[in-house]
N, C-alpha and C. Protein backbone atom coordinates (compact mmCIF):
# COMPACT_ATOMS: atom_id res chain seq x y z
N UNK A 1 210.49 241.77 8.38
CA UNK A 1 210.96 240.89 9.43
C UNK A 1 211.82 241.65 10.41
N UNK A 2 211.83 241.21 11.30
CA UNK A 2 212.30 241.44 13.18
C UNK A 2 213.98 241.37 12.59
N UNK A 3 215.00 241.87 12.83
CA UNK A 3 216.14 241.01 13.23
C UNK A 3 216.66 240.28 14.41
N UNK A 4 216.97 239.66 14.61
CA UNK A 4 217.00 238.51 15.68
C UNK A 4 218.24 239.30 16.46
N UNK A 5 218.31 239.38 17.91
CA UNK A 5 218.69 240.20 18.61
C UNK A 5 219.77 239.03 19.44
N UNK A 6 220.83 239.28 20.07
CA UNK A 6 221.69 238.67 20.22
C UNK A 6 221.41 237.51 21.68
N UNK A 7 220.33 238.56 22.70
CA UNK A 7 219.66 237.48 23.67
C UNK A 7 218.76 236.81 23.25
N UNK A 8 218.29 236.81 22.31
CA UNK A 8 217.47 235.78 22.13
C UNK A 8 217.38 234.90 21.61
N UNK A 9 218.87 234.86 20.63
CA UNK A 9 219.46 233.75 20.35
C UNK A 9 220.46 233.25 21.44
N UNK A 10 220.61 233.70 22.17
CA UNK A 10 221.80 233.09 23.06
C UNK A 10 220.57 232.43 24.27
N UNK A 11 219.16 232.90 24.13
CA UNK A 11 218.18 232.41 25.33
C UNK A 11 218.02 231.00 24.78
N UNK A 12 217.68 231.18 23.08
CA UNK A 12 217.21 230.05 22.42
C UNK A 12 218.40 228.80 22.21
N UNK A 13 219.52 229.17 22.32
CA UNK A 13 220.74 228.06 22.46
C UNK A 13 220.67 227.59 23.56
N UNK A 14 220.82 228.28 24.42
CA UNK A 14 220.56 227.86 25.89
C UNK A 14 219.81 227.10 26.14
N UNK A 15 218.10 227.14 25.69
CA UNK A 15 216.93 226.23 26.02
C UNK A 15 217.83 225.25 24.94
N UNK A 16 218.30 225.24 23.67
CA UNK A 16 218.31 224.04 22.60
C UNK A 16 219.51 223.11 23.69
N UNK A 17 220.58 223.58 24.48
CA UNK A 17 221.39 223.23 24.88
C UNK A 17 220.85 221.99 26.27
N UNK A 18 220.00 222.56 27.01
CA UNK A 18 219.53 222.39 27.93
C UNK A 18 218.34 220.85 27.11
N UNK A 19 218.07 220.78 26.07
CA UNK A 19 217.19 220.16 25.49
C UNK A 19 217.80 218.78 25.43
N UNK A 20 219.20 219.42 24.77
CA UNK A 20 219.95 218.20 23.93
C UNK A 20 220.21 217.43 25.57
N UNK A 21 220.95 218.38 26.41
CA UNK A 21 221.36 217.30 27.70
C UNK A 21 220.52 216.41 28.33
N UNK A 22 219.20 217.17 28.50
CA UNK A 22 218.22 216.51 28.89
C UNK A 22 217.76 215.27 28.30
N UNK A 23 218.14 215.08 26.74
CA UNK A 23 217.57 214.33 25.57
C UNK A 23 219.11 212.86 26.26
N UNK A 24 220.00 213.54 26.35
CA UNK A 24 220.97 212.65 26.48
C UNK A 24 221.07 211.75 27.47
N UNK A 25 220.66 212.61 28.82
CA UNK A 25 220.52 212.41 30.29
C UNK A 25 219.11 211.20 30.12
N UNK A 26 218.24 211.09 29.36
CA UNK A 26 217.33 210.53 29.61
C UNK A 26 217.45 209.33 28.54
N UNK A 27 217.91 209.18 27.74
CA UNK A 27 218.91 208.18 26.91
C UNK A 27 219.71 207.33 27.66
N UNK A 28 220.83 208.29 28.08
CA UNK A 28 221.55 207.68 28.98
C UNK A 28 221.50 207.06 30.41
N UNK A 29 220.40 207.56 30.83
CA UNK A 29 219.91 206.98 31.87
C UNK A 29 219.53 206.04 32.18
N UNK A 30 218.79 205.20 31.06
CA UNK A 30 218.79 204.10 31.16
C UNK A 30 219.78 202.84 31.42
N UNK A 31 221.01 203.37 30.42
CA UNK A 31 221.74 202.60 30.68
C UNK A 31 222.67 202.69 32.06
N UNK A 32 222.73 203.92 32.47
CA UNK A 32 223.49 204.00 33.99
C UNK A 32 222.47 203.13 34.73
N UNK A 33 220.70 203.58 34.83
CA UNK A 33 220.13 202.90 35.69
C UNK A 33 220.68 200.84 35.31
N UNK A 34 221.05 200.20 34.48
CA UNK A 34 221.39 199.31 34.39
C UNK A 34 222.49 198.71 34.95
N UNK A 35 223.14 199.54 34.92
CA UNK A 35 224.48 199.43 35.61
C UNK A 35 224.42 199.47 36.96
N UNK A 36 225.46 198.75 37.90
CA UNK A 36 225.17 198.62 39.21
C UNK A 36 226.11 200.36 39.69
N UNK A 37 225.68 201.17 40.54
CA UNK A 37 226.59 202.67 40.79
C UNK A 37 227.67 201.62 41.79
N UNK A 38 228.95 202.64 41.16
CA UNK A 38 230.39 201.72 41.78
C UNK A 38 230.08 202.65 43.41
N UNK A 39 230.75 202.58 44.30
CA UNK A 39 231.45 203.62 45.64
C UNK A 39 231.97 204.44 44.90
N UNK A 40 232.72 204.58 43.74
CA UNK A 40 233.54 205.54 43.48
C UNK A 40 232.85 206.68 42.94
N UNK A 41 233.02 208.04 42.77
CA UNK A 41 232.81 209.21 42.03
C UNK A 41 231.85 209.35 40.77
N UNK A 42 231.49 208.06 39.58
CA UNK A 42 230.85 208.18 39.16
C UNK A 42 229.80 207.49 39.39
N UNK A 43 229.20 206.83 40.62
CA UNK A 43 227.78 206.76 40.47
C UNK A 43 226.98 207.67 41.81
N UNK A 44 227.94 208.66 42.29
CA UNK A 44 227.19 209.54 43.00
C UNK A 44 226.14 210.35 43.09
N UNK A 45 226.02 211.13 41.94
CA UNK A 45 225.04 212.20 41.51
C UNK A 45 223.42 211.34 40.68
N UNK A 46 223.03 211.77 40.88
CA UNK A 46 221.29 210.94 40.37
C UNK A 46 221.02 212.36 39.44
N UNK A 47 221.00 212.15 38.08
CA UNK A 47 220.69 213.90 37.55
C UNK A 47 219.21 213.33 36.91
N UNK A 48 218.09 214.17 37.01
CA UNK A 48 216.92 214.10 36.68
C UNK A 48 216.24 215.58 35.80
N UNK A 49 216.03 215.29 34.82
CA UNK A 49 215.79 216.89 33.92
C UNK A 49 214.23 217.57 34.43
N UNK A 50 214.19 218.58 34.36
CA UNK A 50 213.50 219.79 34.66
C UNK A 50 212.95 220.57 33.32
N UNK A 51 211.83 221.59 33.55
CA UNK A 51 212.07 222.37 32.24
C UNK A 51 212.97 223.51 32.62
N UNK A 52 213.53 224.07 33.55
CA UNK A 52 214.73 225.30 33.99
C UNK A 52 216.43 224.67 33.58
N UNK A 53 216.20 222.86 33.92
CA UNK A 53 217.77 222.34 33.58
C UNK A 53 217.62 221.30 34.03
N UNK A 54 218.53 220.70 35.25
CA UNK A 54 218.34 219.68 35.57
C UNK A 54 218.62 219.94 37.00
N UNK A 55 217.71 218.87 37.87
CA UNK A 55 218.10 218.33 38.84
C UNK A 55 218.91 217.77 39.71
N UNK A 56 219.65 217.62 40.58
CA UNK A 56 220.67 216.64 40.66
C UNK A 56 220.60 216.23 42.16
N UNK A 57 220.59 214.86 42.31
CA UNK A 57 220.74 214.22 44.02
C UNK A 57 221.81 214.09 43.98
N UNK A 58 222.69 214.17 45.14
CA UNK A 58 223.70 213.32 45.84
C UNK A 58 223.51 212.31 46.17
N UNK A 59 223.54 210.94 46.09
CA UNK A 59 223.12 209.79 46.80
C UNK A 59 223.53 209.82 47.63
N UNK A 60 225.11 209.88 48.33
CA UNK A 60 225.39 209.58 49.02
C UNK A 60 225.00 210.45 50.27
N UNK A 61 225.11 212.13 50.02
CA UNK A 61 224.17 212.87 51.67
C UNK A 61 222.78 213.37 51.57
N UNK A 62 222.11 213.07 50.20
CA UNK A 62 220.91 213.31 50.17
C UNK A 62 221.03 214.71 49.53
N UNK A 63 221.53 215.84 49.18
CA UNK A 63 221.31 217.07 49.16
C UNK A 63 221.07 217.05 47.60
N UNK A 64 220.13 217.97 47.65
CA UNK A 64 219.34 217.83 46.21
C UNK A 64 219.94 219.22 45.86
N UNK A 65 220.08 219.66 44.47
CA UNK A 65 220.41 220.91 43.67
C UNK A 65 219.92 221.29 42.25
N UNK A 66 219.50 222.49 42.03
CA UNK A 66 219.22 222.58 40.37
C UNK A 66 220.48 222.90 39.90
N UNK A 67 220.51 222.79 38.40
CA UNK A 67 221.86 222.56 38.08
C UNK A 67 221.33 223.61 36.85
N UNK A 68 221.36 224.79 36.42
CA UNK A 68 220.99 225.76 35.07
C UNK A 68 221.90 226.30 34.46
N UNK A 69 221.93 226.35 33.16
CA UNK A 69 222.97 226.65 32.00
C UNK A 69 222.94 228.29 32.05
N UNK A 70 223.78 229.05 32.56
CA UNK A 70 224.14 230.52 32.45
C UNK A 70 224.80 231.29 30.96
N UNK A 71 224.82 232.43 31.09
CA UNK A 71 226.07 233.02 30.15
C UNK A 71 227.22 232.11 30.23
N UNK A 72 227.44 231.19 31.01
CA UNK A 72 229.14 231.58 31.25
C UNK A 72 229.25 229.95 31.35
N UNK A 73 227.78 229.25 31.78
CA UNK A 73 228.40 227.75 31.52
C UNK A 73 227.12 226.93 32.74
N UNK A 74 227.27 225.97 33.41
CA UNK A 74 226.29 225.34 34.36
C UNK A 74 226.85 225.53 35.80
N UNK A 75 225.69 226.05 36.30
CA UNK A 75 225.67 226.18 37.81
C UNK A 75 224.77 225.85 38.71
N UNK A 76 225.13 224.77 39.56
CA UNK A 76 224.05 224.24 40.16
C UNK A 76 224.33 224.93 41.80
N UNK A 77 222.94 225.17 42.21
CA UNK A 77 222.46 225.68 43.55
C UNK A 77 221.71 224.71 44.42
N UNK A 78 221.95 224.34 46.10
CA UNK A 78 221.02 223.48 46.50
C UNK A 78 220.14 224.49 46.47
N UNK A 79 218.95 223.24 46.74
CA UNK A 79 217.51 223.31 47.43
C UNK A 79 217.63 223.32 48.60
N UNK A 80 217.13 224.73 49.42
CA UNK A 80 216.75 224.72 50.42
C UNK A 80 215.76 223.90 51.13
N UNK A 81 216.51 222.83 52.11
CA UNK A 81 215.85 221.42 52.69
C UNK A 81 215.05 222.43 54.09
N UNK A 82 214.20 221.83 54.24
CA UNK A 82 213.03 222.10 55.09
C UNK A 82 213.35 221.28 56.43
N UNK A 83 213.66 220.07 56.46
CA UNK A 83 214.32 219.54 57.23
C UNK A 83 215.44 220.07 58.41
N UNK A 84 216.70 220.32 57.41
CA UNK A 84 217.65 220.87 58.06
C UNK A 84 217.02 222.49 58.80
N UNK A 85 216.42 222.94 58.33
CA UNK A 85 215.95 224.36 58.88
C UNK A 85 215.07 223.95 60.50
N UNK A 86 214.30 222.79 60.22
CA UNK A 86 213.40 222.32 61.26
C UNK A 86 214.58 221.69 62.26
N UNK A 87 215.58 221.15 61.82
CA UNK A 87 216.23 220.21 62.78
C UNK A 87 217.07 221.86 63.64
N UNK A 88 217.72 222.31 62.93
CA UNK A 88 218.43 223.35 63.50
C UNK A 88 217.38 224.08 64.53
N UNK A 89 215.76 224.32 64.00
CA UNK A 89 215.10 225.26 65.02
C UNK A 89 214.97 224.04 66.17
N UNK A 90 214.53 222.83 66.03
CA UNK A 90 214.65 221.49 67.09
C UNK A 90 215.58 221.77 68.61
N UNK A 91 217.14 222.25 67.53
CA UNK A 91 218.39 222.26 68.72
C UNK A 91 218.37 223.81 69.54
N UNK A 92 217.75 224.22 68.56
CA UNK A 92 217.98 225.62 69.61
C UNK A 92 217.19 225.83 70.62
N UNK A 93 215.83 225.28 70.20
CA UNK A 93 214.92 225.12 71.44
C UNK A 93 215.08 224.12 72.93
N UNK A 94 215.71 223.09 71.91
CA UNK A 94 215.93 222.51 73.09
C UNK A 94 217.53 223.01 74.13
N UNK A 95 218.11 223.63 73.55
CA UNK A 95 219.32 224.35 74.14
C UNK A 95 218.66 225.80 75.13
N UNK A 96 217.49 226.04 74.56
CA UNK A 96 217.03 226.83 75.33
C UNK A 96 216.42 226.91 76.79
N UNK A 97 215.68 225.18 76.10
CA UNK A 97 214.76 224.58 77.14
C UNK A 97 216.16 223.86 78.54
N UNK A 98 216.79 223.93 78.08
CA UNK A 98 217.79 222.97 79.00
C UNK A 98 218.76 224.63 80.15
N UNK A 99 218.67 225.63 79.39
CA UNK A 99 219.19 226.73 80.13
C UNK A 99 218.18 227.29 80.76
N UNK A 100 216.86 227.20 80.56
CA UNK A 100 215.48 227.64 81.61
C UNK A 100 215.64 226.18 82.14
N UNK A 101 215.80 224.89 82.28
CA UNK A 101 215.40 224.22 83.73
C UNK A 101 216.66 224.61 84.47
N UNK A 102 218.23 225.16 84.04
CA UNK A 102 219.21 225.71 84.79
C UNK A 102 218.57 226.65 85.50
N UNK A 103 218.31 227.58 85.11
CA UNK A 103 217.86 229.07 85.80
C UNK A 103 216.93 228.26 86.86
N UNK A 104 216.31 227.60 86.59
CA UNK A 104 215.04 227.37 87.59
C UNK A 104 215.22 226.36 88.38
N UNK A 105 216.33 225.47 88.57
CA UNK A 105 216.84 224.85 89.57
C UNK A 105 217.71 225.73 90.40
N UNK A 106 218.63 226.92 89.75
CA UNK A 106 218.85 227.34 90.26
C UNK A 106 218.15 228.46 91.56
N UNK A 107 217.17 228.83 91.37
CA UNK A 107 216.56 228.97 92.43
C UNK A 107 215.87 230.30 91.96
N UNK A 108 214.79 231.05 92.77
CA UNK A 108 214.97 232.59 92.09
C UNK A 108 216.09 233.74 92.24
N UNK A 109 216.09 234.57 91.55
CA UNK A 109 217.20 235.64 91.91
C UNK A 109 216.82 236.81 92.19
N UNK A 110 216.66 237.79 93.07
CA UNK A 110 215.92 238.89 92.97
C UNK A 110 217.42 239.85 93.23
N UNK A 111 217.21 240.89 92.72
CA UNK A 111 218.19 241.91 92.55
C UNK A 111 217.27 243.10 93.15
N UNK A 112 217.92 243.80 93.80
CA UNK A 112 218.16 245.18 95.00
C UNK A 112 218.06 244.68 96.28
N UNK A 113 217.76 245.60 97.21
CA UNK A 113 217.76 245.57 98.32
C UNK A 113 216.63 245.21 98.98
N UNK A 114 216.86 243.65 99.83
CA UNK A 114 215.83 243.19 100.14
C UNK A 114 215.77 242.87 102.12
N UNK A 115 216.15 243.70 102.43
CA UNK A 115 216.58 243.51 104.24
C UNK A 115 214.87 243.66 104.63
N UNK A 116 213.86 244.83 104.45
CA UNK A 116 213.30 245.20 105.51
C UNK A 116 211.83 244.01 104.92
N UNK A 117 211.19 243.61 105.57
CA UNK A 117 209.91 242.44 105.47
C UNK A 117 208.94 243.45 104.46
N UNK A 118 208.78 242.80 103.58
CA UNK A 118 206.90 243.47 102.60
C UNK A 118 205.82 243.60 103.31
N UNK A 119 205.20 244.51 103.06
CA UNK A 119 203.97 244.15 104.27
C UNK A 119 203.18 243.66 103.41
N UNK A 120 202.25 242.98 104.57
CA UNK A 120 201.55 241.53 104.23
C UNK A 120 200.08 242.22 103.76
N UNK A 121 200.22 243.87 104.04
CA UNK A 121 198.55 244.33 103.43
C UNK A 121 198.66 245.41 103.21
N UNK A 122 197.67 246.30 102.05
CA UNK A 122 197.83 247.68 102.28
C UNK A 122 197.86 248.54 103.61
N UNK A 123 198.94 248.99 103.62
CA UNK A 123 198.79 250.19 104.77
C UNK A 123 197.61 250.99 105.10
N UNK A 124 197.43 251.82 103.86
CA UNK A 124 196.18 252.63 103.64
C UNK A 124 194.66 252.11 103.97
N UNK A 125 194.75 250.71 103.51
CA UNK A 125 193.51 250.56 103.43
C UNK A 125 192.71 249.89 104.77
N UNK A 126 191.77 250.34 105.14
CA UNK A 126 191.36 250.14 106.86
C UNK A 126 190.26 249.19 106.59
N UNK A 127 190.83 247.62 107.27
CA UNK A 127 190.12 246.49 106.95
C UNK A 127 189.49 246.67 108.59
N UNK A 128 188.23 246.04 108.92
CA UNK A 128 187.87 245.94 109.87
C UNK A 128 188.38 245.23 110.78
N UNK A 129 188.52 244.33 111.77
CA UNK A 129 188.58 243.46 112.60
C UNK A 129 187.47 242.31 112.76
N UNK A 130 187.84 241.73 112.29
CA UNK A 130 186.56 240.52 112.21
C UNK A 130 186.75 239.03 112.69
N UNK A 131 186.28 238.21 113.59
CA UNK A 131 186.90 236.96 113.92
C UNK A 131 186.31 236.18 112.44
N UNK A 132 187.07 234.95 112.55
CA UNK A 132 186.58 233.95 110.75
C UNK A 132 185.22 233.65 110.88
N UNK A 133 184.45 233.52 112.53
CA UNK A 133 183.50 233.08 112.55
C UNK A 133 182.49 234.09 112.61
N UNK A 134 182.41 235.50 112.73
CA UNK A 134 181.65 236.45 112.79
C UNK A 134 181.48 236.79 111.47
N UNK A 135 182.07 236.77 110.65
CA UNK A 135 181.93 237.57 109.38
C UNK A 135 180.56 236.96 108.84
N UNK A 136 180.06 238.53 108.44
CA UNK A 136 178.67 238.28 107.99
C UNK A 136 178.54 239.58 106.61
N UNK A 137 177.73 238.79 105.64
CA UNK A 137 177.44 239.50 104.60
C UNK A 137 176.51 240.70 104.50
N UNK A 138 176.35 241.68 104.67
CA UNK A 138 174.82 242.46 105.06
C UNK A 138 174.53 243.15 103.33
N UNK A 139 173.07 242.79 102.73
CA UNK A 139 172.77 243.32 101.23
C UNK A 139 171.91 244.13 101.99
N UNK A 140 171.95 245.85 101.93
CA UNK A 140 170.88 246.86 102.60
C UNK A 140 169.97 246.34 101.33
N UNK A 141 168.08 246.54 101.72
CA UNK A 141 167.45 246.23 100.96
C UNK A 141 166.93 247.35 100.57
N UNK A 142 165.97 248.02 99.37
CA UNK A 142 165.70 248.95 98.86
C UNK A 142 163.98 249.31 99.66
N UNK A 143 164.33 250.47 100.14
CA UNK A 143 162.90 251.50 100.89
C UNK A 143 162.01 251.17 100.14
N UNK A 144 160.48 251.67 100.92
CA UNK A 144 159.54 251.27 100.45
C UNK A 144 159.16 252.69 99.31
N UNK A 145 160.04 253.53 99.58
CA UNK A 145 159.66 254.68 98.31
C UNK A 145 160.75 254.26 97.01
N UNK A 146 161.66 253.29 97.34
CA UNK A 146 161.90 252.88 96.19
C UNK A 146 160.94 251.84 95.49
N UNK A 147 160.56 251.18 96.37
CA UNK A 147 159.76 250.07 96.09
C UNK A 147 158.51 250.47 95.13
N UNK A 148 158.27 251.67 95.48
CA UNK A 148 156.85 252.46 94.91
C UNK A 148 156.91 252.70 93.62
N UNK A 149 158.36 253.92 93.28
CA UNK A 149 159.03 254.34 92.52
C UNK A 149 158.87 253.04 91.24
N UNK A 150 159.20 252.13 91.68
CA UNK A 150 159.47 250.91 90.67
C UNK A 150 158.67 250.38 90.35
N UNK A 151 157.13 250.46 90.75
CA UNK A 151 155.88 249.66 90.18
C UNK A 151 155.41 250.94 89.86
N UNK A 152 155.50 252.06 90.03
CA UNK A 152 155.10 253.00 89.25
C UNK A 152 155.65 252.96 87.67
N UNK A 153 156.45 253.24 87.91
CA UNK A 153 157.51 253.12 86.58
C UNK A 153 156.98 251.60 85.84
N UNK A 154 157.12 250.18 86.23
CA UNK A 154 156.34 249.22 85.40
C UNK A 154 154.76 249.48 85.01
N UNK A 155 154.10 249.99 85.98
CA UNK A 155 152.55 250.13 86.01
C UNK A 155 152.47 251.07 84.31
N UNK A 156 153.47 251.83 84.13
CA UNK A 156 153.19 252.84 83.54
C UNK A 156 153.92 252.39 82.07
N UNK A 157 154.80 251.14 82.08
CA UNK A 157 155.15 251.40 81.08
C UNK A 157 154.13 249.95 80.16
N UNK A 158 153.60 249.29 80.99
CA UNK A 158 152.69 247.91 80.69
C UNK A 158 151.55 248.84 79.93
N UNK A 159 151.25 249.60 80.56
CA UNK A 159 149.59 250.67 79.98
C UNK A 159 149.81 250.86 79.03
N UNK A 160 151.48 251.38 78.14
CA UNK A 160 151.82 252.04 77.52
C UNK A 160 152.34 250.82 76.01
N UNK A 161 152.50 249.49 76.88
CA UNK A 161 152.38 248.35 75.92
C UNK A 161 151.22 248.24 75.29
N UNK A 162 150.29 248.05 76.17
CA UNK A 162 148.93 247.46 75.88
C UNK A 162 148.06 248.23 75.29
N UNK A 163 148.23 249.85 75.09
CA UNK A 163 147.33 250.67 74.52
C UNK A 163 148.30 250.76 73.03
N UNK A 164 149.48 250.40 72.76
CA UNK A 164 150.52 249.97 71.54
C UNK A 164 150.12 249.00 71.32
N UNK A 165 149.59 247.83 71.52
CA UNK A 165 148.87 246.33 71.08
C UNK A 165 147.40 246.62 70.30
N UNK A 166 146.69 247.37 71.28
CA UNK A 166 145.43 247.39 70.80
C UNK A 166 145.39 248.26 69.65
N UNK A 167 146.29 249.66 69.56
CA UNK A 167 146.46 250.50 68.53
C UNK A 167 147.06 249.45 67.10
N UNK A 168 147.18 248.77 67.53
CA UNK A 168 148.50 247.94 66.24
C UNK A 168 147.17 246.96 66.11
N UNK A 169 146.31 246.10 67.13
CA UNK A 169 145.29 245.33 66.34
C UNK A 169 144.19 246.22 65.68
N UNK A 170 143.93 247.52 66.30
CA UNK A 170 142.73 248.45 65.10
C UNK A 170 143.06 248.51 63.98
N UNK A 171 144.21 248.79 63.80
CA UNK A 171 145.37 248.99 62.49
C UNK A 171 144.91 248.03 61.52
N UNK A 172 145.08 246.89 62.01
CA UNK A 172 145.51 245.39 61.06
C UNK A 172 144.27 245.30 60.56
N UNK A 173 142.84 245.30 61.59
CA UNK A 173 142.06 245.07 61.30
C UNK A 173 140.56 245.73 60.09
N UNK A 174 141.40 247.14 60.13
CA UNK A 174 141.01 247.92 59.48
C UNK A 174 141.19 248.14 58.41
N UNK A 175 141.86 247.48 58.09
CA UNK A 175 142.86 246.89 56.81
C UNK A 175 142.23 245.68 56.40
N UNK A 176 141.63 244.97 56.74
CA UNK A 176 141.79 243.34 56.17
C UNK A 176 140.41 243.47 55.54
């Protein structure tokens, strides 16, 4: 046999400890739930068991906590509420949103030196002169040696289909 090692009896008291409260808490619960909770101090806490320890509400602000048996005795931690995290990101946005419609009533702001006018077009670039009503689109159309060029080139590649068709039906047929 093993000898029994000093954490693992102090793990196993712990769970037996955690057992008995739980055993008590749920005993006793009944009879608190019978009872009307006074305003005062003892009907504040709502304790509900767990398998880690127990649970515990505040009735009165809502904040929920686990409550677990340590080396040293019970310590309960809240639960991080999802809520409060959402409400807090809620205010900041909207504290944000309320300092951008400031900025933007306030008007724009431009910083350096703004005396001499922008010009209204590239310098460099040499636009024609055109009245609104003259402007005309011109597409140059393609020569007749392009024109050639390009039914040559189809003429030649259709021949090159169709003698690939007939080669592919000798094939099949020579086969069947």
């Amino acid at each position: 046999m093993r000898p029994a090692n000093s954490s693992t009896a102090s793990c196993t008291a712990s769970w037996l400890a955690a057992a008995v409260f739980a055993a008590v808490m749920s005993i006793g619960g009944g009879l608190v739930a019978a009872q009307s909770a006074p305003d005062s101090e003892n009907g504040r806490y709502s304790m509900t068991p767990i398998p880690e320890g127990v649970l515990r509400l505040d009735t009165r602000t809502g904040t929920v906590s686990t409550c677990t048996r340590n080396g040293t005795g019970w310590a309960c931690y809240a639960v991080p509420d999802e809520r409060t995290a959402l409400d807090a990101e809620i205010g900041r946005l909207q504290a944000e949103v309320e300092k951008l419609k400031g900025q933007l009533a306030a008007g724009p702001t431009v910083s350096g030196k703004i005396d001499d006018a922008m010009p209204k077009s590239d310098p460099l670039k040499k636009e024609p002169k055109v009245a609104e009503g003259d402007r005309k689109i011109e597409i140059p159309l393609p020569s007749d040696q392009d024109v050639d060029r390009v039914m040559s080139f189809l003429e030649k590649a259709w021949r090159r289909l169709i003698d690939m068709a007939n080669r592919v039906q000798k094939d099949v047929s020579g086969k069947i």
